[in-house]
C-alpha atoms as a PDB file:
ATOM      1  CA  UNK A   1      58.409  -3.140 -64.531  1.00  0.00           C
ATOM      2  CA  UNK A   2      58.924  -3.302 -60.652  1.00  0.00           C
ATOM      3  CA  UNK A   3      62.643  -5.303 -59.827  1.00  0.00           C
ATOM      4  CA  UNK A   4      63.002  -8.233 -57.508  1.00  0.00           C
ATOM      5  CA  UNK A   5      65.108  -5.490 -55.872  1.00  0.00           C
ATOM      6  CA  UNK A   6      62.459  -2.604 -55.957  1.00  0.00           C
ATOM      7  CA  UNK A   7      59.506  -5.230 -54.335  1.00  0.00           C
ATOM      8  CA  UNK A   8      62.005  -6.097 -51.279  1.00  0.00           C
ATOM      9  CA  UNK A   9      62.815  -1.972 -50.876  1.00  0.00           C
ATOM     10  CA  UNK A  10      59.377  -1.198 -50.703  1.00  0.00           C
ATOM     11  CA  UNK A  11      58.661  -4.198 -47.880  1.00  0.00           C
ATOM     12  CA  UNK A  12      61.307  -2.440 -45.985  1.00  0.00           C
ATOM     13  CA  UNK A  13      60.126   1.462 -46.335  1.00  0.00           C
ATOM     14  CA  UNK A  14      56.315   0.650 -45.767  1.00  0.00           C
ATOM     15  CA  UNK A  15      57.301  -0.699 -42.207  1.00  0.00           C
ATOM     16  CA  UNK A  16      59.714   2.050 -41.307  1.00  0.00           C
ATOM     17  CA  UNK A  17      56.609   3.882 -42.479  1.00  0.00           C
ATOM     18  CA  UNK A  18      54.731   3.330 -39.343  1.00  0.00           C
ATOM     19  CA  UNK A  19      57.559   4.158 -36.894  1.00  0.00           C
ATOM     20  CA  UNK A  20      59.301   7.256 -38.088  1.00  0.00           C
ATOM     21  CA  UNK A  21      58.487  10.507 -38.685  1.00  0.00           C
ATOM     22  CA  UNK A  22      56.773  11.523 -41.882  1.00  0.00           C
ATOM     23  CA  UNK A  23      59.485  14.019 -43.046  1.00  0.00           C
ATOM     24  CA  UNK A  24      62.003  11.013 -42.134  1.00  0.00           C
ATOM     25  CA  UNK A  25      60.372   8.665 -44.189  1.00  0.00           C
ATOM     26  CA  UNK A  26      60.069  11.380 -47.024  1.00  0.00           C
ATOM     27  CA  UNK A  27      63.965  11.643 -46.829  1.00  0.00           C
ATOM     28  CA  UNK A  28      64.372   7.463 -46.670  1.00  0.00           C
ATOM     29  CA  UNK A  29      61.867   7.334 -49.800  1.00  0.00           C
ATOM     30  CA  UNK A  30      64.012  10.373 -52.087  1.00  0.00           C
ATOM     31  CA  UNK A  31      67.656   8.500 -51.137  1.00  0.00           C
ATOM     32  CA  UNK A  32      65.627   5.276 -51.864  1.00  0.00           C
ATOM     33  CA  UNK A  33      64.338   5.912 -54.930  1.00  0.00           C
ATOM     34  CA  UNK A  34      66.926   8.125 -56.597  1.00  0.00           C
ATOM     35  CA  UNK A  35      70.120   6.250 -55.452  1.00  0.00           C
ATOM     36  CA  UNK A  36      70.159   3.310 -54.247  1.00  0.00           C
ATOM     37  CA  UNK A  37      67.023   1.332 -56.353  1.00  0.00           C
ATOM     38  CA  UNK A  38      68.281   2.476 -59.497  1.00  0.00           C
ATOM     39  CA  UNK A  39      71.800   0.766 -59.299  1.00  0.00           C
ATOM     40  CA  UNK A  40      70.145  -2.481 -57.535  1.00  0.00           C
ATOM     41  CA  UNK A  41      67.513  -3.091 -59.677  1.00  0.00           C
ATOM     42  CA  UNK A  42      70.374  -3.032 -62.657  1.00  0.00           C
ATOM     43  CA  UNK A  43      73.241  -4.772 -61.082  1.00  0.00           C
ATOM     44  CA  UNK A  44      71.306  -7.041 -58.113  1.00  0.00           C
ATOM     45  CA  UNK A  45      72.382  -6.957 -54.595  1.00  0.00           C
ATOM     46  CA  UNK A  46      75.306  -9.078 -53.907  1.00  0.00           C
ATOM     47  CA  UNK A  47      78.720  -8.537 -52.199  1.00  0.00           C
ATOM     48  CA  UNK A  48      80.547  -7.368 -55.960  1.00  0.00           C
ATOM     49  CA  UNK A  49      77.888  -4.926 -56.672  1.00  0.00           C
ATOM     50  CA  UNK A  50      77.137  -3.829 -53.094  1.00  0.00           C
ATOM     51  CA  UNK A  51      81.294  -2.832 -53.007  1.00  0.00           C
ATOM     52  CA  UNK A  52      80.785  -0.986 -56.370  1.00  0.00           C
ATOM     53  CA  UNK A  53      77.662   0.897 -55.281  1.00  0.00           C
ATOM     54  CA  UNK A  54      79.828   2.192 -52.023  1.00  0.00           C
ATOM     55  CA  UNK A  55      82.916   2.949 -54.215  1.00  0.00           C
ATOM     56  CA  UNK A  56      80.380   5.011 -56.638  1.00  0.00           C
ATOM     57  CA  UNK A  57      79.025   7.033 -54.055  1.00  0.00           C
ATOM     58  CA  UNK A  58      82.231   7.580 -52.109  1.00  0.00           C
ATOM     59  CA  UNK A  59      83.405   9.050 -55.275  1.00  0.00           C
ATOM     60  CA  UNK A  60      80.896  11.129 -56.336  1.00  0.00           C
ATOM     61  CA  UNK A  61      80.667  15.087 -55.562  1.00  0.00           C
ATOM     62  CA  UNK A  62      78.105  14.960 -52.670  1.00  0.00           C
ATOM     63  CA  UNK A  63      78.797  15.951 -49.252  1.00  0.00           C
ATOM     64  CA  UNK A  64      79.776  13.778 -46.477  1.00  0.00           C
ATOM     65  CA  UNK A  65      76.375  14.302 -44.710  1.00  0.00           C
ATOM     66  CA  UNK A  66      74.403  13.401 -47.798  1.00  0.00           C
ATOM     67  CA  UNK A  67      76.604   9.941 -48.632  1.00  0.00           C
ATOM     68  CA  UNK A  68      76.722   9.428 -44.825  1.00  0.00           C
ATOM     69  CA  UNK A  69      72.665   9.240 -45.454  1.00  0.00           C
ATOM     70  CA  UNK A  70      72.715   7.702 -48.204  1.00  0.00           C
ATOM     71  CA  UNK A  71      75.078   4.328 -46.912  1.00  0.00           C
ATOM     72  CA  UNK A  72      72.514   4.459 -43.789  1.00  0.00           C
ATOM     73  CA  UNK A  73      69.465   4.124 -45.709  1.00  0.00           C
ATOM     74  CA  UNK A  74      71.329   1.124 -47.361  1.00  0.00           C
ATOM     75  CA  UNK A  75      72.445  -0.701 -43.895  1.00  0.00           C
ATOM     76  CA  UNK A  76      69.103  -0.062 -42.766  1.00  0.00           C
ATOM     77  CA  UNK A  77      67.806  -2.058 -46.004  1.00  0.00           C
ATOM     78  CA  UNK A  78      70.433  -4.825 -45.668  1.00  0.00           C
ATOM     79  CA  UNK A  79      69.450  -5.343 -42.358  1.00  0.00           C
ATOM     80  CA  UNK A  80      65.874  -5.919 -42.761  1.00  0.00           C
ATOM     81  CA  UNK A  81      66.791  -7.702 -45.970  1.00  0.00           C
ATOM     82  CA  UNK A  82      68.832 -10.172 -43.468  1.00  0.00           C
ATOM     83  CA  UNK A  83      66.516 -10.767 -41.186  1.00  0.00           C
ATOM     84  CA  UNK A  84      63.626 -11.588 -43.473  1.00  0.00           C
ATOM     85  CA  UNK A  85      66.203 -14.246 -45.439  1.00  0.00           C
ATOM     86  CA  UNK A  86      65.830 -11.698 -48.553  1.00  0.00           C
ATOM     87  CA  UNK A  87      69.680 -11.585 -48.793  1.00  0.00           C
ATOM     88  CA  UNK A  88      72.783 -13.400 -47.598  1.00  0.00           C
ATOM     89  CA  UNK A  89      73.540 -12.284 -44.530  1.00  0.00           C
ATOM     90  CA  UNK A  90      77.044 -11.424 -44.710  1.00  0.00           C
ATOM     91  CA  UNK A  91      76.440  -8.336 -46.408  1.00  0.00           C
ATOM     92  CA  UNK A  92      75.541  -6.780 -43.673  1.00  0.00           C
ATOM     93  CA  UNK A  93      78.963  -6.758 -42.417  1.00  0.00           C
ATOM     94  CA  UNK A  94      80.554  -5.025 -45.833  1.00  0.00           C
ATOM     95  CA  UNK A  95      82.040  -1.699 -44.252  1.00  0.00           C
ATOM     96  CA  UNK A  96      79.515   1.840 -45.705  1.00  0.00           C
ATOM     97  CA  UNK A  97      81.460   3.690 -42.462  1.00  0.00           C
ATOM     98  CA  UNK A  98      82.313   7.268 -44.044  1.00  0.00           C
ATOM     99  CA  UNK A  99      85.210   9.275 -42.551  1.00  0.00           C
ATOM    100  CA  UNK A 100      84.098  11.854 -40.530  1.00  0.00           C
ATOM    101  CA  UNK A 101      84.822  15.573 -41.486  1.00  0.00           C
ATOM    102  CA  UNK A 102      85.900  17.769 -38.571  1.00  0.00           C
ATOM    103  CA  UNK A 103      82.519  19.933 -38.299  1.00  0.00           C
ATOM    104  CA  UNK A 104      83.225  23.533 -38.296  1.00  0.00           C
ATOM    105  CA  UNK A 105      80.921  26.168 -37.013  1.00  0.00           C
ATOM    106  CA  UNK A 106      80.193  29.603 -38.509  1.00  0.00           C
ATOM    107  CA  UNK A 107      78.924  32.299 -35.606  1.00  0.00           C
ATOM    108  CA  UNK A 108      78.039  35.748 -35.830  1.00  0.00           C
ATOM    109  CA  UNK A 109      80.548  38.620 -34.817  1.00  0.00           C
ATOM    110  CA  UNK A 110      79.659  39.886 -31.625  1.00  0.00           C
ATOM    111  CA  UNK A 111      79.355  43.649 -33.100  1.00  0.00           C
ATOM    112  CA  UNK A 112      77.024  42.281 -35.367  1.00  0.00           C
ATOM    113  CA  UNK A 113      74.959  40.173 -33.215  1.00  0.00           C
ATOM    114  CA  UNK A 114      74.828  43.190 -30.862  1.00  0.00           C
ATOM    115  CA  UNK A 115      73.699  45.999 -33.451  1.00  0.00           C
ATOM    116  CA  UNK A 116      70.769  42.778 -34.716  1.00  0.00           C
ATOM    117  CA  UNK A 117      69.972  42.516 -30.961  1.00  0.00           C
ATOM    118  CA  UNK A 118      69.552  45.966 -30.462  1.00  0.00           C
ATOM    119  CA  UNK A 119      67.904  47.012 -33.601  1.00  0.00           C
ATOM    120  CA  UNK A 120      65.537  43.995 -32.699  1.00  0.00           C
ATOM    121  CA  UNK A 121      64.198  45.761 -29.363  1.00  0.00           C
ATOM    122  CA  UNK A 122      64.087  48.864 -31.126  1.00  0.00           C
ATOM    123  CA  UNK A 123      62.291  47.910 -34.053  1.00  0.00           C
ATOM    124  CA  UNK A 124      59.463  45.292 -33.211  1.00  0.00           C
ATOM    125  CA  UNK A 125      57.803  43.149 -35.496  1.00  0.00           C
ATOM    126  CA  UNK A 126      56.673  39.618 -35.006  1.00  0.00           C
ATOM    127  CA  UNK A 127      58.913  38.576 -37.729  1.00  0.00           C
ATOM    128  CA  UNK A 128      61.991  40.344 -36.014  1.00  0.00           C
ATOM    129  CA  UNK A 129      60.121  38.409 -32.741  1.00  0.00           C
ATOM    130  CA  UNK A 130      61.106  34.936 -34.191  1.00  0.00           C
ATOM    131  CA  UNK A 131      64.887  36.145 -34.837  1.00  0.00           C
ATOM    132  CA  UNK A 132      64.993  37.845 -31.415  1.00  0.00           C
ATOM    133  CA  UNK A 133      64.025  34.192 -29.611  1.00  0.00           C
ATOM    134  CA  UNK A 134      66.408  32.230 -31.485  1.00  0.00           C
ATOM    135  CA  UNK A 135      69.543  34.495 -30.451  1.00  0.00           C
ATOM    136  CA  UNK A 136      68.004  34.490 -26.529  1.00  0.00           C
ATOM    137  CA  UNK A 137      67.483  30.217 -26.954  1.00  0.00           C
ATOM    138  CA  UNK A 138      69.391  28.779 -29.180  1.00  0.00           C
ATOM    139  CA  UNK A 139      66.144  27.338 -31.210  1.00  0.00           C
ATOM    140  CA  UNK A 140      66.344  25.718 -34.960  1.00  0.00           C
ATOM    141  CA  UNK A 141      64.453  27.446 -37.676  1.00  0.00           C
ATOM    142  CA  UNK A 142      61.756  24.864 -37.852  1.00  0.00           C
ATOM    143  CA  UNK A 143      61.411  24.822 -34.009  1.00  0.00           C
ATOM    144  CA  UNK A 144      60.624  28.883 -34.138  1.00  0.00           C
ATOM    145  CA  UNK A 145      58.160  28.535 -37.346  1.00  0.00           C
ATOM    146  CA  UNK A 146      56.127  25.974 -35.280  1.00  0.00           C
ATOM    147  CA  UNK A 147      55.516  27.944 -32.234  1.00  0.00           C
ATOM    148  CA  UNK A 148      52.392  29.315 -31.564  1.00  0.00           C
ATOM    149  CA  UNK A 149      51.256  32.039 -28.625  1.00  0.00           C
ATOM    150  CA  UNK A 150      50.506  28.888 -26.501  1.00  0.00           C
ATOM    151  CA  UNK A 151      54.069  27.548 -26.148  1.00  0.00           C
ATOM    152  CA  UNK A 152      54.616  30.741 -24.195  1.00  0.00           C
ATOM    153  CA  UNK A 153      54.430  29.898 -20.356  1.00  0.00           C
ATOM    154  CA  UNK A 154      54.668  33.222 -18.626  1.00  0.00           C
ATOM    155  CA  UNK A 155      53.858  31.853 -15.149  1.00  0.00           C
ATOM    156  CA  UNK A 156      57.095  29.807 -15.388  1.00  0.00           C
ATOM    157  CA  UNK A 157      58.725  32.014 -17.815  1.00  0.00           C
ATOM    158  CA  UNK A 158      59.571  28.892 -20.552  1.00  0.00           C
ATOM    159  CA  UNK A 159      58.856  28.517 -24.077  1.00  0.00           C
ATOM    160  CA  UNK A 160      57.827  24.843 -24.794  1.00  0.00           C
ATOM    161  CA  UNK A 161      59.220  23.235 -27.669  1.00  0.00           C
ATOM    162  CA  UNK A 162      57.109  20.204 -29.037  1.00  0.00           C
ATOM    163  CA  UNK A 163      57.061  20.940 -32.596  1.00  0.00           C
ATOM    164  CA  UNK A 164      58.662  21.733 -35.751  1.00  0.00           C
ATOM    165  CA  UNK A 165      57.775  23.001 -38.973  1.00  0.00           C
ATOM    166  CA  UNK A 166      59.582  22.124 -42.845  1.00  0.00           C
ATOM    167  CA  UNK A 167      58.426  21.798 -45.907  1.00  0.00           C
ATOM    168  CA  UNK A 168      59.225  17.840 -47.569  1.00  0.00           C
ATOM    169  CA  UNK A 169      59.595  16.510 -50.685  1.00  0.00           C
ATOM    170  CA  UNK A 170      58.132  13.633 -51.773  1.00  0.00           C
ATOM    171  CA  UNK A 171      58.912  11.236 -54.562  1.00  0.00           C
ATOM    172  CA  UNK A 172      56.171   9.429 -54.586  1.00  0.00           C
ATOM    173  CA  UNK A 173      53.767  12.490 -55.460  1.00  0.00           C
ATOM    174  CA  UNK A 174      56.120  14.390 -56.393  1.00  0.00           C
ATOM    175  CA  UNK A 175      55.126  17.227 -54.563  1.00  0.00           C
ATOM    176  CA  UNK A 176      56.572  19.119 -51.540  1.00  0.00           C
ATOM    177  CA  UNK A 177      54.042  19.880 -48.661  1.00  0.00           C
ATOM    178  CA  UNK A 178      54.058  21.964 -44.934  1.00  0.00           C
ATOM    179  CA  UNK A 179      54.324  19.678 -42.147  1.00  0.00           C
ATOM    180  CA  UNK A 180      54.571  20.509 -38.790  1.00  0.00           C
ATOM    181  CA  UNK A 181      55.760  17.320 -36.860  1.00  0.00           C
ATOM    182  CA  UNK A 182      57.411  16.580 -33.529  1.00  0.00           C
ATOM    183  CA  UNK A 183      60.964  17.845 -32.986  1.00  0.00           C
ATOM    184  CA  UNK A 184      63.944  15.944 -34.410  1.00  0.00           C
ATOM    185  CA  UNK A 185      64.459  14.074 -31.519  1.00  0.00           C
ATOM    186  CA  UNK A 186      62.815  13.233 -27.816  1.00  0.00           C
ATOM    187  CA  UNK A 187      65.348  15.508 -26.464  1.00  0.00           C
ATOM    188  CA  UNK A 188      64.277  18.488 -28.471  1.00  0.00           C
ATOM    189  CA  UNK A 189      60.944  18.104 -26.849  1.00  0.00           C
ATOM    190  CA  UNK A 190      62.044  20.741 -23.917  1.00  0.00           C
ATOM    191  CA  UNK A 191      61.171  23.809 -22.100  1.00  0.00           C
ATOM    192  CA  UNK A 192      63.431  26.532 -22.566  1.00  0.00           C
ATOM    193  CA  UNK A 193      63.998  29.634 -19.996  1.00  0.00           C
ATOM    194  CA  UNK A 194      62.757  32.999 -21.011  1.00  0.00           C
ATOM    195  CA  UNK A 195      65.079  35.263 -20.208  1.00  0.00           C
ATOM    196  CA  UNK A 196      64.265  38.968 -18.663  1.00  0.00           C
ATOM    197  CA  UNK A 197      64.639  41.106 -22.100  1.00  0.00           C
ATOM    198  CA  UNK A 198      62.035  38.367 -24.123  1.00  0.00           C
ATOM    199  CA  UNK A 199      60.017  38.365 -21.079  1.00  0.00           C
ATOM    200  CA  UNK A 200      59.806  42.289 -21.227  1.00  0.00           C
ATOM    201  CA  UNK A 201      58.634  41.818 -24.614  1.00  0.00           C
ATOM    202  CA  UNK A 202      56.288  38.560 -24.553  1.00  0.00           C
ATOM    203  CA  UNK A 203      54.518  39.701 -21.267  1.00  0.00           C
ATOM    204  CA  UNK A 204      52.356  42.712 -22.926  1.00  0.00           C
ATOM    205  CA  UNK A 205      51.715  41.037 -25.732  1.00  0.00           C
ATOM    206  CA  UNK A 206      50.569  37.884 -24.164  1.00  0.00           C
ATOM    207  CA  UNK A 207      47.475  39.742 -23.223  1.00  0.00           C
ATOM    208  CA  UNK A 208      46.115  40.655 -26.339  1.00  0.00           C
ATOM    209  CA  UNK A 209      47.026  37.950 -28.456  1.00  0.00           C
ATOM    210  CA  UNK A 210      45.655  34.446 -30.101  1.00  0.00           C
ATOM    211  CA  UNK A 211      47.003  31.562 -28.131  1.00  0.00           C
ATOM    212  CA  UNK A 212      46.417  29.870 -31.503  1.00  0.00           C
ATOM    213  CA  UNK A 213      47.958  32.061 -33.971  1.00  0.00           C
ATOM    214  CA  UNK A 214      51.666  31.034 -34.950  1.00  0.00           C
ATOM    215  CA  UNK A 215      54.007  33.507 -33.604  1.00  0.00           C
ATOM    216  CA  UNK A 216      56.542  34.836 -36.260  1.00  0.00           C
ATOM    217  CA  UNK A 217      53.621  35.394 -38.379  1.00  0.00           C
ATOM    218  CA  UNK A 218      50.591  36.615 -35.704  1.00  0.00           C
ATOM    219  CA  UNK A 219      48.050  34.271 -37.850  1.00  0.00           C
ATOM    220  CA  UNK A 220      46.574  31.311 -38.127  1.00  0.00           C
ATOM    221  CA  UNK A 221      48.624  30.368 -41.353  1.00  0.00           C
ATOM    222  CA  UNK A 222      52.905  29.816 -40.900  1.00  0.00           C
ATOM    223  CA  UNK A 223      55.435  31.187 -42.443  1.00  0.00           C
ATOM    224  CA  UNK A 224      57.943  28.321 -43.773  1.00  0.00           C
ATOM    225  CA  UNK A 225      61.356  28.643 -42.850  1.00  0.00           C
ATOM    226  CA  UNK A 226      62.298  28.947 -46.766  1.00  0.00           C
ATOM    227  CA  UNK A 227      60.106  32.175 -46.603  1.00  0.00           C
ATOM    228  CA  UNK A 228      61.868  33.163 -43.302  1.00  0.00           C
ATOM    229  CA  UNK A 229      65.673  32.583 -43.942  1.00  0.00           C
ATOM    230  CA  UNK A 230      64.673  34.754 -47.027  1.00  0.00           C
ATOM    231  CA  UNK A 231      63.080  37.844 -44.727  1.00  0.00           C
ATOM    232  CA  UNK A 232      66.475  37.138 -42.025  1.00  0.00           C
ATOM    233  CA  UNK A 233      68.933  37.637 -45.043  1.00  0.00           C
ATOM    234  CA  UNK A 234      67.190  40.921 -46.093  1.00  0.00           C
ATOM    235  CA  UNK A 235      67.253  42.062 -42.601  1.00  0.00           C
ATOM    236  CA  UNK A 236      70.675  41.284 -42.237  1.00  0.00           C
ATOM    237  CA  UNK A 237      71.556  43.011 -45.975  1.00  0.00           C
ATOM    238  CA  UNK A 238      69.807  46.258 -44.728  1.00  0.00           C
ATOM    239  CA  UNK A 239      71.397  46.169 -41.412  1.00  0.00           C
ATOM    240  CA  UNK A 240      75.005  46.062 -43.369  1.00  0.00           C
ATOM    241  CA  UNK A 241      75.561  42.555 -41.084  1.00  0.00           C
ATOM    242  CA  UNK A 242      77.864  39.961 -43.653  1.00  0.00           C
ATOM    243  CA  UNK A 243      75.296  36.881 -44.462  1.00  0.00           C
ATOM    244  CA  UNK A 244      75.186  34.235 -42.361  1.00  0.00           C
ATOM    245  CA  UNK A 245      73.201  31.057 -42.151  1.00  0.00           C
ATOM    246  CA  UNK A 246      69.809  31.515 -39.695  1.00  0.00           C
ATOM    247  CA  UNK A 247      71.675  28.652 -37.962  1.00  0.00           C
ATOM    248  CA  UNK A 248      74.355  30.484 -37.172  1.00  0.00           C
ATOM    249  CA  UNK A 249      72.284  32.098 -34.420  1.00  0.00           C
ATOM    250  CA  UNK A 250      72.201  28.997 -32.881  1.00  0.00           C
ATOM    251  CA  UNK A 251      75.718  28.165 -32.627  1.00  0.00           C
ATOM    252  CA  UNK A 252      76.207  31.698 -31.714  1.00  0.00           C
ATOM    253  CA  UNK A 253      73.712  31.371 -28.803  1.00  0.00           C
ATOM    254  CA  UNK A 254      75.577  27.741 -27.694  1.00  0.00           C
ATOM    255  CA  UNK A 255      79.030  29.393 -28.184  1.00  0.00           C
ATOM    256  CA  UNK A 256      78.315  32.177 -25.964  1.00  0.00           C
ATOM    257  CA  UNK A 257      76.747  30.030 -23.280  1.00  0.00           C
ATOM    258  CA  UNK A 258      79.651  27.822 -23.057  1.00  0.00           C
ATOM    259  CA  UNK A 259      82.152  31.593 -23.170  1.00  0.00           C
ATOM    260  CA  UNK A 260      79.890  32.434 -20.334  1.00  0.00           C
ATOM    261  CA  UNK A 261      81.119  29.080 -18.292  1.00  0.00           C
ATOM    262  CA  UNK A 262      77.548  27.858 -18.068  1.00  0.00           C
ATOM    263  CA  UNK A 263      77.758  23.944 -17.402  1.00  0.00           C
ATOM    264  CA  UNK A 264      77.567  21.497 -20.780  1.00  0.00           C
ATOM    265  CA  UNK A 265      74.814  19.262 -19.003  1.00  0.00           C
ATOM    266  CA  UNK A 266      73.068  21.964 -19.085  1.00  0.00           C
ATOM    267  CA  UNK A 267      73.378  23.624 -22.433  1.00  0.00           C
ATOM    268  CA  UNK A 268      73.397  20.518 -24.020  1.00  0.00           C
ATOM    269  CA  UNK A 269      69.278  19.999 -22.261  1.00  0.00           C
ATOM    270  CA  UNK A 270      68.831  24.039 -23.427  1.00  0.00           C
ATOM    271  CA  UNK A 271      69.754  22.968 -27.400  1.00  0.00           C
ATOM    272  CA  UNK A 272      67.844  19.650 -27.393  1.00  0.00           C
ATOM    273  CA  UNK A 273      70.560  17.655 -28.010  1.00  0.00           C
ATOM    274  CA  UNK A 274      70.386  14.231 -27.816  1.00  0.00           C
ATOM    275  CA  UNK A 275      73.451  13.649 -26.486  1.00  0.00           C
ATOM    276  CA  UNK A 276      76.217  16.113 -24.231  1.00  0.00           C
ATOM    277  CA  UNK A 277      78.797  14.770 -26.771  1.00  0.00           C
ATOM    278  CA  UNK A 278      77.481  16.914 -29.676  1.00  0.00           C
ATOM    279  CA  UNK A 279      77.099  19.456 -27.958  1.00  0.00           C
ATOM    280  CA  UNK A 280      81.157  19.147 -26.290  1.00  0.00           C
ATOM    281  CA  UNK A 281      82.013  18.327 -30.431  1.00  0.00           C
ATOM    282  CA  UNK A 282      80.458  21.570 -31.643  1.00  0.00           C
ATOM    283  CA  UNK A 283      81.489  24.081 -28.845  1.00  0.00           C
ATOM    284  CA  UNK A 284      83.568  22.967 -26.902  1.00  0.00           C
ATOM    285  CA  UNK A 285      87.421  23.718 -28.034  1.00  0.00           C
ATOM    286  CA  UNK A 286      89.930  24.693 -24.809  1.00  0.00           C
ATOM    287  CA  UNK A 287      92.115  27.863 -25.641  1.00  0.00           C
ATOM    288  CA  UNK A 288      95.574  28.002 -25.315  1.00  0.00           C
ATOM    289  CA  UNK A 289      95.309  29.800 -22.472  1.00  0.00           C
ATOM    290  CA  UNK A 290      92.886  27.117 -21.045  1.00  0.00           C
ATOM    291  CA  UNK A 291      95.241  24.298 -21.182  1.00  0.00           C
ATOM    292  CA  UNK A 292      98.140  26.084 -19.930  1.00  0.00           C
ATOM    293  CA  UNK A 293      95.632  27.044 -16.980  1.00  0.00           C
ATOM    294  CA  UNK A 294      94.932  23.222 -16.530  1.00  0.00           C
ATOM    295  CA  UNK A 295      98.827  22.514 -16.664  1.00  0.00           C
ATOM    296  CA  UNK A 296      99.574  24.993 -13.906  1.00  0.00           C
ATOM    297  CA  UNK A 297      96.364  23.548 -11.845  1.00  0.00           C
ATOM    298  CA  UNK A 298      98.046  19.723 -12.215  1.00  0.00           C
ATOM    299  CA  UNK A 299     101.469  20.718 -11.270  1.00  0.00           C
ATOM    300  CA  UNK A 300     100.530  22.587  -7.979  1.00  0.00           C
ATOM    301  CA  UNK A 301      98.779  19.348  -7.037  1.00  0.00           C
ATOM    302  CA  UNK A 302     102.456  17.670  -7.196  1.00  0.00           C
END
């Protein structure tokens, strides 16, 4: 038996339907369905319940990321719930803010990022390709799996990034699927400088392959990044490297960029982020010899 609760939930997630992204709305649905319409459709949405749902979650073993998620989902609900006169009003001022954890970053050791690098160029494979662009870009895993021989731009030496690739879950079939779907955000639609070593390796090739095939796997089909975080591990295993997170290359790649003084305007428009403050969050920490640097600057101006 569909709620009163349930009936106004599903209003809601059929129009956000039509203006997200179809892995979004996959997320929206799971949180949805598995948290937040099984405790309203018991206890009814009103300011004592709504305070007992957030005290539940708060309390519960999940990360910060995924009850961050989750108390979004709900505003978003409340919200539209408002507006339509589904719900008094006032609950959409009840506090779901979550503390935020001071992120932390895990990158690579430069010995080890240098012996991948070099056993990379040494050892070619269009698997090892896909690793190789990620440490020279900065690139997510689902941003590599989606690019095809096409997104290469040798007369202007870029890669273009317009897609990504993930697998989704969804609730309502039950079933996960492949999608490949536009980037995360409008700023991760980008062009990203090829630099002389990838260009030494993409130019030759460019010649003989299909513009169509996707590139880490030289077909027609993709490989999921699942599939590839499993081949990166065993790389890294037989290369004696400590396991990392395929991520990690990426927040390697940023952290060196901002160690080499580039400018944060400009790494920020390399990374796709959609905003320079992320990008200042995650990488940006002054050393002690930086401040003591800026101190001595400041008192000279005196």
């Amino acid at each position: 038996m569909v709620t009163k609760f349930e009936s106004f939930s599903s209003l809601w997630i059929e129009e956000k339907r039509n203006v997200i992204k179809y892995s979004t709305y996959c997320a929206y649905l799971n949180i949805l369905k598995s948290k937040i319409n099984p405790f309203f459709s018991k206890e009814g949405l009103s300011q004592s319940a709504l305070k007992q749902f957030i005290k539940k979650i708060k309390e519960t073993s999940l990360s910060q990321k995924s009850i961050k998620d989750i108390f979004t989902v709900l505003k978003m609900i409340i919200k539209f719930l408002a507006k339509e006169n589904l719900c008094d009003s006032k609950l959409v001022c009840i506090d779901c803010s979550v503390k935020e954890e001071k992120t932390t970053i895990e990158i690579m050791p430069n010995s080890d990022f240098k012996k991948l690098y070099r056993h990379i160029l040494e050892n070619f494979t269009f698997s090892n390709l896909g690793i190789f662009i990620t440490m020279n870009t900065g690139l997510r895993i689902g941003e590599v799996c989606a690019l095809k021989w096409e997104n290469i731009d040798i007369d202007n030496c870029e890669i273009v990034i317009n897609k990504t690739l993930q697998r989704v879950y969804n609730k309502d079939t039950r079933r996960t699927e492949i999608i490949i779907d536009r980037p995360k955000t409008f700023e991760s639609n980008r062009r990203v400088p090829i630099t002389s070593q990838m260009m030494k390796l993409l130019k030759p090739l460019m010649r003989i392959v299909n513009k169509d095939y996707f590139i880490i796997s030289n077909a027609a089909k993709p490989i999921e990044p699942r599939t590839y975080r499993t081949y990166f591990h065993k790389l890294l295993n037989q290369l004696d490297i400590e396991k990392i997170k395929f991520h990690c290359l990426r927040h390697t790649f940023a952290t060196k960029c901002v160690d080499s003084n580039c400018d944060y305007k400009t790494i920020s428009s390399i990374l796709g982020h959609s905003n320079i403050s992320t990008t200042m969050n995650l990488y940006v920490h002054p050393t002690n010899a930086q401040k003591k640097k800026c101190v001595e600057k400041m008192i000279k101006h005196i």
